[in-house]
C-alpha atoms as a PDB file:
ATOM      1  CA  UNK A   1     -43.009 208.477 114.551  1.00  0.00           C
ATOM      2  CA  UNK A   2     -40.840 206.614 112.109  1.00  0.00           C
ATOM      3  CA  UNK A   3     -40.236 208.596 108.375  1.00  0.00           C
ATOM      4  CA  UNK A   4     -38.772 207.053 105.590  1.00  0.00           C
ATOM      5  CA  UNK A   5     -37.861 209.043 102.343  1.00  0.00           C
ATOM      6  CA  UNK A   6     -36.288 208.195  99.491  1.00  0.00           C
ATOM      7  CA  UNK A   7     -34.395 205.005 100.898  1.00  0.00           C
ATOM      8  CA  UNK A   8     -32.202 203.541  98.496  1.00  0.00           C
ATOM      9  CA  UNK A   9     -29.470 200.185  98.407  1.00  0.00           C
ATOM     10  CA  UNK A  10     -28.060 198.223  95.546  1.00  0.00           C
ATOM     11  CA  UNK A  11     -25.613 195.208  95.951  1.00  0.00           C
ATOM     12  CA  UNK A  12     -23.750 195.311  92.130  1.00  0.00           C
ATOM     13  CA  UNK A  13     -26.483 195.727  89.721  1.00  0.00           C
ATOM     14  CA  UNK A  14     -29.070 194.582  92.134  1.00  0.00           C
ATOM     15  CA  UNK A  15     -31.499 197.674  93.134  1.00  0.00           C
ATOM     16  CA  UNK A  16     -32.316 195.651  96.945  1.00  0.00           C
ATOM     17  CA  UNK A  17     -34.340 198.699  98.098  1.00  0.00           C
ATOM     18  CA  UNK A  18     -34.897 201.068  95.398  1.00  0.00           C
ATOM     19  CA  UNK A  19     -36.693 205.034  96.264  1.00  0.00           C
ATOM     20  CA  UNK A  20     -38.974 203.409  99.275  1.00  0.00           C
ATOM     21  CA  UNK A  21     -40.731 206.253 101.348  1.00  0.00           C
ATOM     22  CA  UNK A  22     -43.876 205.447 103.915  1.00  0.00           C
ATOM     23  CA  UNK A  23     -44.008 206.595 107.504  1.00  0.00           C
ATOM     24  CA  UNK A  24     -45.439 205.044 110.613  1.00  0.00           C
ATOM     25  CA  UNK A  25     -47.450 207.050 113.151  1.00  0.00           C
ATOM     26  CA  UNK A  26     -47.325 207.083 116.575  1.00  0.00           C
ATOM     27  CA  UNK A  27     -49.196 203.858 118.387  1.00  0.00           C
ATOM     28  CA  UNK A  28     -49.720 202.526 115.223  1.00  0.00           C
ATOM     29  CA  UNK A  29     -48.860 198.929 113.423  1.00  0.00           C
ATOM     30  CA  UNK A  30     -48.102 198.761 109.791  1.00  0.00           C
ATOM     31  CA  UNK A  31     -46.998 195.733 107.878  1.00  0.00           C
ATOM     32  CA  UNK A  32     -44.514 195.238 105.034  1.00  0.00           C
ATOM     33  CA  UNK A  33     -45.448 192.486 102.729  1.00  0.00           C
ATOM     34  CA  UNK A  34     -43.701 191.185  99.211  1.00  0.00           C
ATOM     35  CA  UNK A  35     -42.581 187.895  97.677  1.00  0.00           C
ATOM     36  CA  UNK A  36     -39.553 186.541  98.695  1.00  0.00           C
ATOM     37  CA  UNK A  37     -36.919 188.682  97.465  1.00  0.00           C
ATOM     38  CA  UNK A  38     -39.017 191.763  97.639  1.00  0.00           C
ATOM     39  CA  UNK A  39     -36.154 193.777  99.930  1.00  0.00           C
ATOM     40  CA  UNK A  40     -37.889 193.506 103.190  1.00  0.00           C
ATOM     41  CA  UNK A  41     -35.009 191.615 104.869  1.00  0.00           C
ATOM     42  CA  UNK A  42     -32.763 194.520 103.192  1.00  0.00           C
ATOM     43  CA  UNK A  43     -35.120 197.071 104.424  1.00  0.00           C
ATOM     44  CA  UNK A  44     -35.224 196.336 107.974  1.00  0.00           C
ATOM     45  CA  UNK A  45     -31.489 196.388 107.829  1.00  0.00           C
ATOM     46  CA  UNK A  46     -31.133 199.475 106.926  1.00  0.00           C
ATOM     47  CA  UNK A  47     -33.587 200.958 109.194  1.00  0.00           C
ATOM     48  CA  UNK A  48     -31.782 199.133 112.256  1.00  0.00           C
ATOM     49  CA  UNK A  49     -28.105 200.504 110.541  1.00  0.00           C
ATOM     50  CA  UNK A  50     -26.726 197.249 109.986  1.00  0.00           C
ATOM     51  CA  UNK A  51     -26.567 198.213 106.242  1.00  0.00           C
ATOM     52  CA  UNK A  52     -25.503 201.210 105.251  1.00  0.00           C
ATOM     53  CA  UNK A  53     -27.587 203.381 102.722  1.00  0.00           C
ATOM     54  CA  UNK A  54     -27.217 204.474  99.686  1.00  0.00           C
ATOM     55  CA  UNK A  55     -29.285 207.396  99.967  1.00  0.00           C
ATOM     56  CA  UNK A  56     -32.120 208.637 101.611  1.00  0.00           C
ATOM     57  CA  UNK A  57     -33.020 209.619 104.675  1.00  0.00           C
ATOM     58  CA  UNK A  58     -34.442 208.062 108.388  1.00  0.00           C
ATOM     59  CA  UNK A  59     -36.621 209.930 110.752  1.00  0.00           C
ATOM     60  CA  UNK A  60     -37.483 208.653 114.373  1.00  0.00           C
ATOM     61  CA  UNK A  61     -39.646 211.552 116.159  1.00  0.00           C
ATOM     62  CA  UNK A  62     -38.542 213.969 113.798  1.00  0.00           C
ATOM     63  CA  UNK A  63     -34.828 213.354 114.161  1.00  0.00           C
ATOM     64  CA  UNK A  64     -32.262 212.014 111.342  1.00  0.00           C
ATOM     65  CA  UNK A  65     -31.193 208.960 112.551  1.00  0.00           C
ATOM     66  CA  UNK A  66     -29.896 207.961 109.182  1.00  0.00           C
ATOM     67  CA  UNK A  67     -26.340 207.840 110.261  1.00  0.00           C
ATOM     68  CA  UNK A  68     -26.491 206.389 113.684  1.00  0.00           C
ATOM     69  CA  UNK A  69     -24.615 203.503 114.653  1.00  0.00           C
ATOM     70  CA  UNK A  70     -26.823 200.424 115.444  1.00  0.00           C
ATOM     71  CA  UNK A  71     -26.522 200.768 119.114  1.00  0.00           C
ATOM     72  CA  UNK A  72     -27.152 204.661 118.942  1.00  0.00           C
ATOM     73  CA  UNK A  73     -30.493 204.004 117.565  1.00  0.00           C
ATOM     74  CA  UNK A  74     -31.673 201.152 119.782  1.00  0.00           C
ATOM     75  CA  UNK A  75     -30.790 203.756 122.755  1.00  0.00           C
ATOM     76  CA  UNK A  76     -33.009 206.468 120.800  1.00  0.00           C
ATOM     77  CA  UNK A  77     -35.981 204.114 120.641  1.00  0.00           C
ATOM     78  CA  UNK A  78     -35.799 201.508 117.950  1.00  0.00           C
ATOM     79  CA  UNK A  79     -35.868 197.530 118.709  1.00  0.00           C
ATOM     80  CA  UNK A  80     -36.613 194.326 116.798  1.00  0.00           C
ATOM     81  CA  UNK A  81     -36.940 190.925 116.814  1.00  0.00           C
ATOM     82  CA  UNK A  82     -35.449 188.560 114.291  1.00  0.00           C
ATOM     83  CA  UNK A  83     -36.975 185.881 112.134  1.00  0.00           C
ATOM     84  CA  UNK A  84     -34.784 182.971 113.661  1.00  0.00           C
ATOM     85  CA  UNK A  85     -34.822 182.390 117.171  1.00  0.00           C
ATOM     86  CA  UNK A  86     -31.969 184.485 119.102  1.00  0.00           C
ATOM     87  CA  UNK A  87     -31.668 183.851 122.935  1.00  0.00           C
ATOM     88  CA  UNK A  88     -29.093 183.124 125.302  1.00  0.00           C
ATOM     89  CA  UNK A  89     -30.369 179.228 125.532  1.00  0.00           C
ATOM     90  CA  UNK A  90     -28.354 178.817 128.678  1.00  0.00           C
ATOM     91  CA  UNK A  91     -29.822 181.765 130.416  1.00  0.00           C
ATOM     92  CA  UNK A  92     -33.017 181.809 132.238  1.00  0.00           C
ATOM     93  CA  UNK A  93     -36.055 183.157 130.315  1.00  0.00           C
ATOM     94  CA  UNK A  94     -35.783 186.168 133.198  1.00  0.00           C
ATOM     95  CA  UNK A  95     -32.411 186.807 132.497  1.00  0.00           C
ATOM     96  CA  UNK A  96     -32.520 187.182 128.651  1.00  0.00           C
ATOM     97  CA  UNK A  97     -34.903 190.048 128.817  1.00  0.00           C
ATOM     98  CA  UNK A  98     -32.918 191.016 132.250  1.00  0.00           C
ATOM     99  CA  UNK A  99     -29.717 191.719 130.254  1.00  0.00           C
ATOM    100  CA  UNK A 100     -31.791 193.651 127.614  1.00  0.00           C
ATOM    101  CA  UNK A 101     -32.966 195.613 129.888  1.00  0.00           C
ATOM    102  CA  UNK A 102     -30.167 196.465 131.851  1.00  0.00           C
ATOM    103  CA  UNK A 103     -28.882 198.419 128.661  1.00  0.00           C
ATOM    104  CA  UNK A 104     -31.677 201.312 129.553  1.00  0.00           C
ATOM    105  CA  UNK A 105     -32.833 201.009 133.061  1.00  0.00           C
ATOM    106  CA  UNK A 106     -32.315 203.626 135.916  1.00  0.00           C
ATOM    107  CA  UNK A 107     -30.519 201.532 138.113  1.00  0.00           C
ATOM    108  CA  UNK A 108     -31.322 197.291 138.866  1.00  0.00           C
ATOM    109  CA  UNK A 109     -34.275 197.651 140.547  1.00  0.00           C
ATOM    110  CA  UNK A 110     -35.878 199.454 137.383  1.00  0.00           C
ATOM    111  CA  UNK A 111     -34.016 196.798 135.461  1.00  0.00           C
ATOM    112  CA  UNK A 112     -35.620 194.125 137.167  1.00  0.00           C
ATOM    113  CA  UNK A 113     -38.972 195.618 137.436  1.00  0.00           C
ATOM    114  CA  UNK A 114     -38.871 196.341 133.364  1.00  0.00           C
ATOM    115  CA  UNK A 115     -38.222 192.328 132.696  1.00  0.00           C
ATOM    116  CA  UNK A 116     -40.907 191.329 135.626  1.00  0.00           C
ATOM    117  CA  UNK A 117     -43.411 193.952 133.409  1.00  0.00           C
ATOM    118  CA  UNK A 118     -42.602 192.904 129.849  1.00  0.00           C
ATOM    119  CA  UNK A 119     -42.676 188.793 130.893  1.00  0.00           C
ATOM    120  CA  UNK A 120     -46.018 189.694 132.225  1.00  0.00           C
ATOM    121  CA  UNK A 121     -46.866 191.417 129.227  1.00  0.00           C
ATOM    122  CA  UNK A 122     -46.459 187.888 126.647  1.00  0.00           C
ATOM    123  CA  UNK A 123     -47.483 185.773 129.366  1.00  0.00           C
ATOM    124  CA  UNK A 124     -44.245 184.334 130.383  1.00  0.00           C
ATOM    125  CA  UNK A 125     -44.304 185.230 133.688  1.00  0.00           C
ATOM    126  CA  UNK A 126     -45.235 180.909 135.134  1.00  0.00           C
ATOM    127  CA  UNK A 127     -41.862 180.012 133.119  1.00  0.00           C
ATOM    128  CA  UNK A 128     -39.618 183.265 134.129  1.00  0.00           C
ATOM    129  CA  UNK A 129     -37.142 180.852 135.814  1.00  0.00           C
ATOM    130  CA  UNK A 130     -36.898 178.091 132.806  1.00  0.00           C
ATOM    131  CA  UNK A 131     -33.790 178.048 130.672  1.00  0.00           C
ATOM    132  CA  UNK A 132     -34.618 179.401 127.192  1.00  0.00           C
ATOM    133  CA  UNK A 133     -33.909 176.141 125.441  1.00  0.00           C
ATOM    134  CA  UNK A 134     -36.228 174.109 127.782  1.00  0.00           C
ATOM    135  CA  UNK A 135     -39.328 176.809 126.165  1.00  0.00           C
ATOM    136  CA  UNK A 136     -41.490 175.563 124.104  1.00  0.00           C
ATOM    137  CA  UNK A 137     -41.372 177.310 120.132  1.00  0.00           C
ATOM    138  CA  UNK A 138     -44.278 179.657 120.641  1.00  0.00           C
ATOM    139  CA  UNK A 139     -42.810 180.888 124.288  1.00  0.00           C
ATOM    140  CA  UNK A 140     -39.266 181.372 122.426  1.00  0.00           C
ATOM    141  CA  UNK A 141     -40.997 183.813 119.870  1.00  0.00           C
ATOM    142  CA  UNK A 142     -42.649 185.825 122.856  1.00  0.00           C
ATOM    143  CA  UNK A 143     -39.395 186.286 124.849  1.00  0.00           C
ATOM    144  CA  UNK A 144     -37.598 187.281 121.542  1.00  0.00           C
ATOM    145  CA  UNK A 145     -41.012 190.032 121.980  1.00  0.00           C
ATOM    146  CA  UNK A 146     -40.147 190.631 125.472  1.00  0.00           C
ATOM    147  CA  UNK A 147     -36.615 191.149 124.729  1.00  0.00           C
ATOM    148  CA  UNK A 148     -37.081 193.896 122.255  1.00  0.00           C
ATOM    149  CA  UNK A 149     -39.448 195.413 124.607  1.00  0.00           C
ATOM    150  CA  UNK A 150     -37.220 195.361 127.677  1.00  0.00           C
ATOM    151  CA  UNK A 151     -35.543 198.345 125.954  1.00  0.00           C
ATOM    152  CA  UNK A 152     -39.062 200.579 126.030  1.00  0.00           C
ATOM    153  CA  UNK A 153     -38.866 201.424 122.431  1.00  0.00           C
ATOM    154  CA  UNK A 154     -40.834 203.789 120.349  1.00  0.00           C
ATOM    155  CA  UNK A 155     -40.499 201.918 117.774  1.00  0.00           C
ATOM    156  CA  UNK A 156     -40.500 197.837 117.236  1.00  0.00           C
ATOM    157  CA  UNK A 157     -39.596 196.065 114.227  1.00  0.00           C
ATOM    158  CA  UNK A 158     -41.106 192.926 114.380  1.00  0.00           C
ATOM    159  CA  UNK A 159     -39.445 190.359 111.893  1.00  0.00           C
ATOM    160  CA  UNK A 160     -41.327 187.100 110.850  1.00  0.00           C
ATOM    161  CA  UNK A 161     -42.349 187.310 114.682  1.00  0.00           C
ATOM    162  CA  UNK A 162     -45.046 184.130 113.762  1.00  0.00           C
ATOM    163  CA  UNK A 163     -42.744 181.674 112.212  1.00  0.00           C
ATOM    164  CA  UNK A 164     -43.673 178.377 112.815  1.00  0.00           C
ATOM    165  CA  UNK A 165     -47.054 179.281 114.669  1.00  0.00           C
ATOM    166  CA  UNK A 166     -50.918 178.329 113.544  1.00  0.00           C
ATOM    167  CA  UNK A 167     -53.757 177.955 114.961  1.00  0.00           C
ATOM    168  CA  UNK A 168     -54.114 178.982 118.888  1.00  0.00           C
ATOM    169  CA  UNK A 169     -50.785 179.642 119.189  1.00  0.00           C
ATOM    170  CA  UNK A 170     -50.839 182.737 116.099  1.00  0.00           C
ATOM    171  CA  UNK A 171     -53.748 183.654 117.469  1.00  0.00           C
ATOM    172  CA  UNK A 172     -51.447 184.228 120.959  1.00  0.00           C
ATOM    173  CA  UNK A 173     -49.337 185.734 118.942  1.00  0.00           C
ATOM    174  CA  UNK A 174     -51.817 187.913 116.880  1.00  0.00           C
ATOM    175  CA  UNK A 175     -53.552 189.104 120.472  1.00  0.00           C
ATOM    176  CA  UNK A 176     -50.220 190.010 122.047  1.00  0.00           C
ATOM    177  CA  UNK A 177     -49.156 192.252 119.253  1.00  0.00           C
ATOM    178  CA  UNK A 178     -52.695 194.131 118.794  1.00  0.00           C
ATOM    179  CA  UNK A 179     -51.821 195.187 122.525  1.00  0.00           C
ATOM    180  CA  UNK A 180     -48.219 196.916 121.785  1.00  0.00           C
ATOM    181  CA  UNK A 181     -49.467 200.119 120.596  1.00  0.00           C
ATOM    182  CA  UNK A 182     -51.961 200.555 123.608  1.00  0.00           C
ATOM    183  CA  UNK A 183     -50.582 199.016 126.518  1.00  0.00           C
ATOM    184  CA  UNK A 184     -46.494 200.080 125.759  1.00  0.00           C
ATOM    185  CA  UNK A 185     -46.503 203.321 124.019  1.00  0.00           C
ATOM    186  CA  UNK A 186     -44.739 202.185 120.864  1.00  0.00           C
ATOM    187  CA  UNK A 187     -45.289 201.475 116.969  1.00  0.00           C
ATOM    188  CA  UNK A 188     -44.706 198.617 115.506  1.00  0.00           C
ATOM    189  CA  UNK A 189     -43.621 197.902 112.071  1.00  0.00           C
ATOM    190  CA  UNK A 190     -44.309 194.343 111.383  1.00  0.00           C
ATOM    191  CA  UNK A 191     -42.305 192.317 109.081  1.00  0.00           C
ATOM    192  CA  UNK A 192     -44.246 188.898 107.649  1.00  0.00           C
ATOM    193  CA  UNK A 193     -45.226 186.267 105.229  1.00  0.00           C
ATOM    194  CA  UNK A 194     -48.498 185.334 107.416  1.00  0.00           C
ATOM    195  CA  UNK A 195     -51.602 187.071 105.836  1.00  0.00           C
ATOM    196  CA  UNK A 196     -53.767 186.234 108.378  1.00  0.00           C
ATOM    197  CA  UNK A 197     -51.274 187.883 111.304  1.00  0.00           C
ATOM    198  CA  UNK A 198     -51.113 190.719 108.416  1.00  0.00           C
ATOM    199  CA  UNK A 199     -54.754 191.606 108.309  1.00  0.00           C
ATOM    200  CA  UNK A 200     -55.601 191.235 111.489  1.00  0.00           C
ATOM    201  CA  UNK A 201     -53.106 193.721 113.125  1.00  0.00           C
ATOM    202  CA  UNK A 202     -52.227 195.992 110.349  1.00  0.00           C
ATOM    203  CA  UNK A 203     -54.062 199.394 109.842  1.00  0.00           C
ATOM    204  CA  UNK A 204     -51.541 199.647 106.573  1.00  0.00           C
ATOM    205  CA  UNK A 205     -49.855 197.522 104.618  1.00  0.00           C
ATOM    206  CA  UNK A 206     -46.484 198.515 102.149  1.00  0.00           C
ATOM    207  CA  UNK A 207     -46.220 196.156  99.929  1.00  0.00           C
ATOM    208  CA  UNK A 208     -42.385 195.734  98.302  1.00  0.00           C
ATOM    209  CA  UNK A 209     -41.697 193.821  94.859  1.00  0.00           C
ATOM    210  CA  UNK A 210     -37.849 194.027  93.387  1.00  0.00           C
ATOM    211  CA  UNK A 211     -36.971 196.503  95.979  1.00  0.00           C
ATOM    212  CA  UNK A 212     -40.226 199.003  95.070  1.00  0.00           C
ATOM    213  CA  UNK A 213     -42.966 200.079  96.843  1.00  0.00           C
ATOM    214  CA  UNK A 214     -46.164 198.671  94.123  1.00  0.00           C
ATOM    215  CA  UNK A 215     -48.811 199.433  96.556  1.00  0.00           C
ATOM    216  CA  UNK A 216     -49.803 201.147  99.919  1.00  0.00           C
ATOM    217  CA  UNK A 217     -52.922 201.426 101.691  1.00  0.00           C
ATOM    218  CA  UNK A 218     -55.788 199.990 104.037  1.00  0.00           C
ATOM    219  CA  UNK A 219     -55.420 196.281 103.884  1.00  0.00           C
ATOM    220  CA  UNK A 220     -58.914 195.349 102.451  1.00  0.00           C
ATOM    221  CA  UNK A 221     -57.727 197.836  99.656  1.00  0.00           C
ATOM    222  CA  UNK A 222     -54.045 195.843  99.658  1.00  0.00           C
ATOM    223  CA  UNK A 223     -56.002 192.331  99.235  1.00  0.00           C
ATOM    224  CA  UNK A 224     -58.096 193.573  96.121  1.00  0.00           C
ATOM    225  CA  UNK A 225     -54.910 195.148  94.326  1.00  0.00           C
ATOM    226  CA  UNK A 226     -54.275 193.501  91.005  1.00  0.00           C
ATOM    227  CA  UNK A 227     -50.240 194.631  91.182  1.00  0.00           C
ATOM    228  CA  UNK A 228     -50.527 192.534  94.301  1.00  0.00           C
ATOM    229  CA  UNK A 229     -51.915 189.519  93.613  1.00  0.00           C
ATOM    230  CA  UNK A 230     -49.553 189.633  90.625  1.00  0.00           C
ATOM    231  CA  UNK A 231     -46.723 190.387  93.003  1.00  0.00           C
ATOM    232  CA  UNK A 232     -47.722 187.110  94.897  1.00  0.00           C
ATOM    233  CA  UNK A 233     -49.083 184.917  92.490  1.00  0.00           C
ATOM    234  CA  UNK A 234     -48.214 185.849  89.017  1.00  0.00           C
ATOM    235  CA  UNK A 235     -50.179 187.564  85.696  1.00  0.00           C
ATOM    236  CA  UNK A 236     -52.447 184.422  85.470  1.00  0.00           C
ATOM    237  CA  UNK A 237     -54.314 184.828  88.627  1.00  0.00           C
ATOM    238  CA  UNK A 238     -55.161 188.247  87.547  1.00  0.00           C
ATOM    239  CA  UNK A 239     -56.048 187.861  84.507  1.00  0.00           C
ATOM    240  CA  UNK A 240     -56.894 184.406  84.114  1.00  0.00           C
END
């Protein structure tokens, strides 16, 4: 579904992303993990063209997408959600996924029937009529979800998508995301600091450091990886 080779961005002498390839298959959820720092804020720029790159090259469903425009790619199948919290506060919790929507609908009844089906989806459908600010923290980070899914992606890039969540309500979260790939047709690349979230959802993990790619694989094979727990917690806790 989504093929990355060879991307590559510096800012001066800083190498942000630096020769990352991985791929992500259809219906499937992979996570991208690293220390603060580690380029995954860069990367997900770059995939969404908000950067530009350096080199390399980005594949969604076999086609280059490495020089579309932002917009161009969220109408060829790519959404995502953002680590802060980005409604329209004055707008119904209906109406921000309505207006998303809109973009790629066949007309307003598909429109509306798209945000009725995705508020469904994250359980927001008993608070479709509150105003966005009036929502609770955990129901703003599932209508961020909804949002990016009004636009039926292939692809979703979720971004910190549990910020600020524990206990019942990241399990919420954790139980909504498992059901993307199934229930809507579309990957998910998940962006996020929350192992737990991590290795519950992920089938693979990419794990960034100083803009590199250290380690890739299963995550039971990711949590054992020496580079890793280096990566996260320094030399001593490998070898100490």
């Amino acid at each position: 579904m989504l093929e990355v080779s060879n991307l590559r961005r510096s800012f001066g002498g800083v190498k942000a992303v630096d020769d990352v390839s991985f791929t992500v298959d259809k219906n499937s959820i992979v996570g991208v993990i690293g220390p603060n720092g580690a380029g995954k804020s860069t990367l997900v720029s770059l995939l969404m063209g908000n950067t530009k790159q350096m080199g390399g090259t980005i594949r969604l469903g076999g086609v280059d997408i490495s020089k579309y425009a932002p917009h161009r790619r969220v109408h060829v199948g790519l959404a995502r959600t953002f680590q802060e919290t980005r409604l329209f506060g004055d707008l119904s919790a209906r109406d921000n996924v309505l207006l998303a929507a809109t973009e790629h609908a066949r007309g307003v009844d598909d429109a509306l029937r798209q945000t009725d089906d995705c508020l469904e989806f994250v359980g927001l459908t008993g608070v479709a009529d509150t105003v966005a600010t009036k929502l609770n923290h955990l129901e703003q980070r599932l209508l961020m979800l909804a949002t990016g899914l009004a636009s039926g992606p292939r692809l979703i890039l979720l971004d910190e998508p549990a910020v600020g969540t524990a206990g019942h309500e990241l399990t919420r979260m954790i139980e909504t995301i498992e059901r993307i790939p199934r229930e809507r047709d579309c990957s998910v690349l998940l962006i996020d600091h929350n192992m737990r979230l991590v290795m519950s959802v992920c089938s693979h993990l990419i794990v960034l450091d100083f803009g590199k790619v250290i380690a890739s694989g299963e995550p039971a094979e990711i949590r054992a990886d020496p580079r890793v727990i280096e990566a996260y917690f320094g030399s001593e806790a490998v070898h100490g």
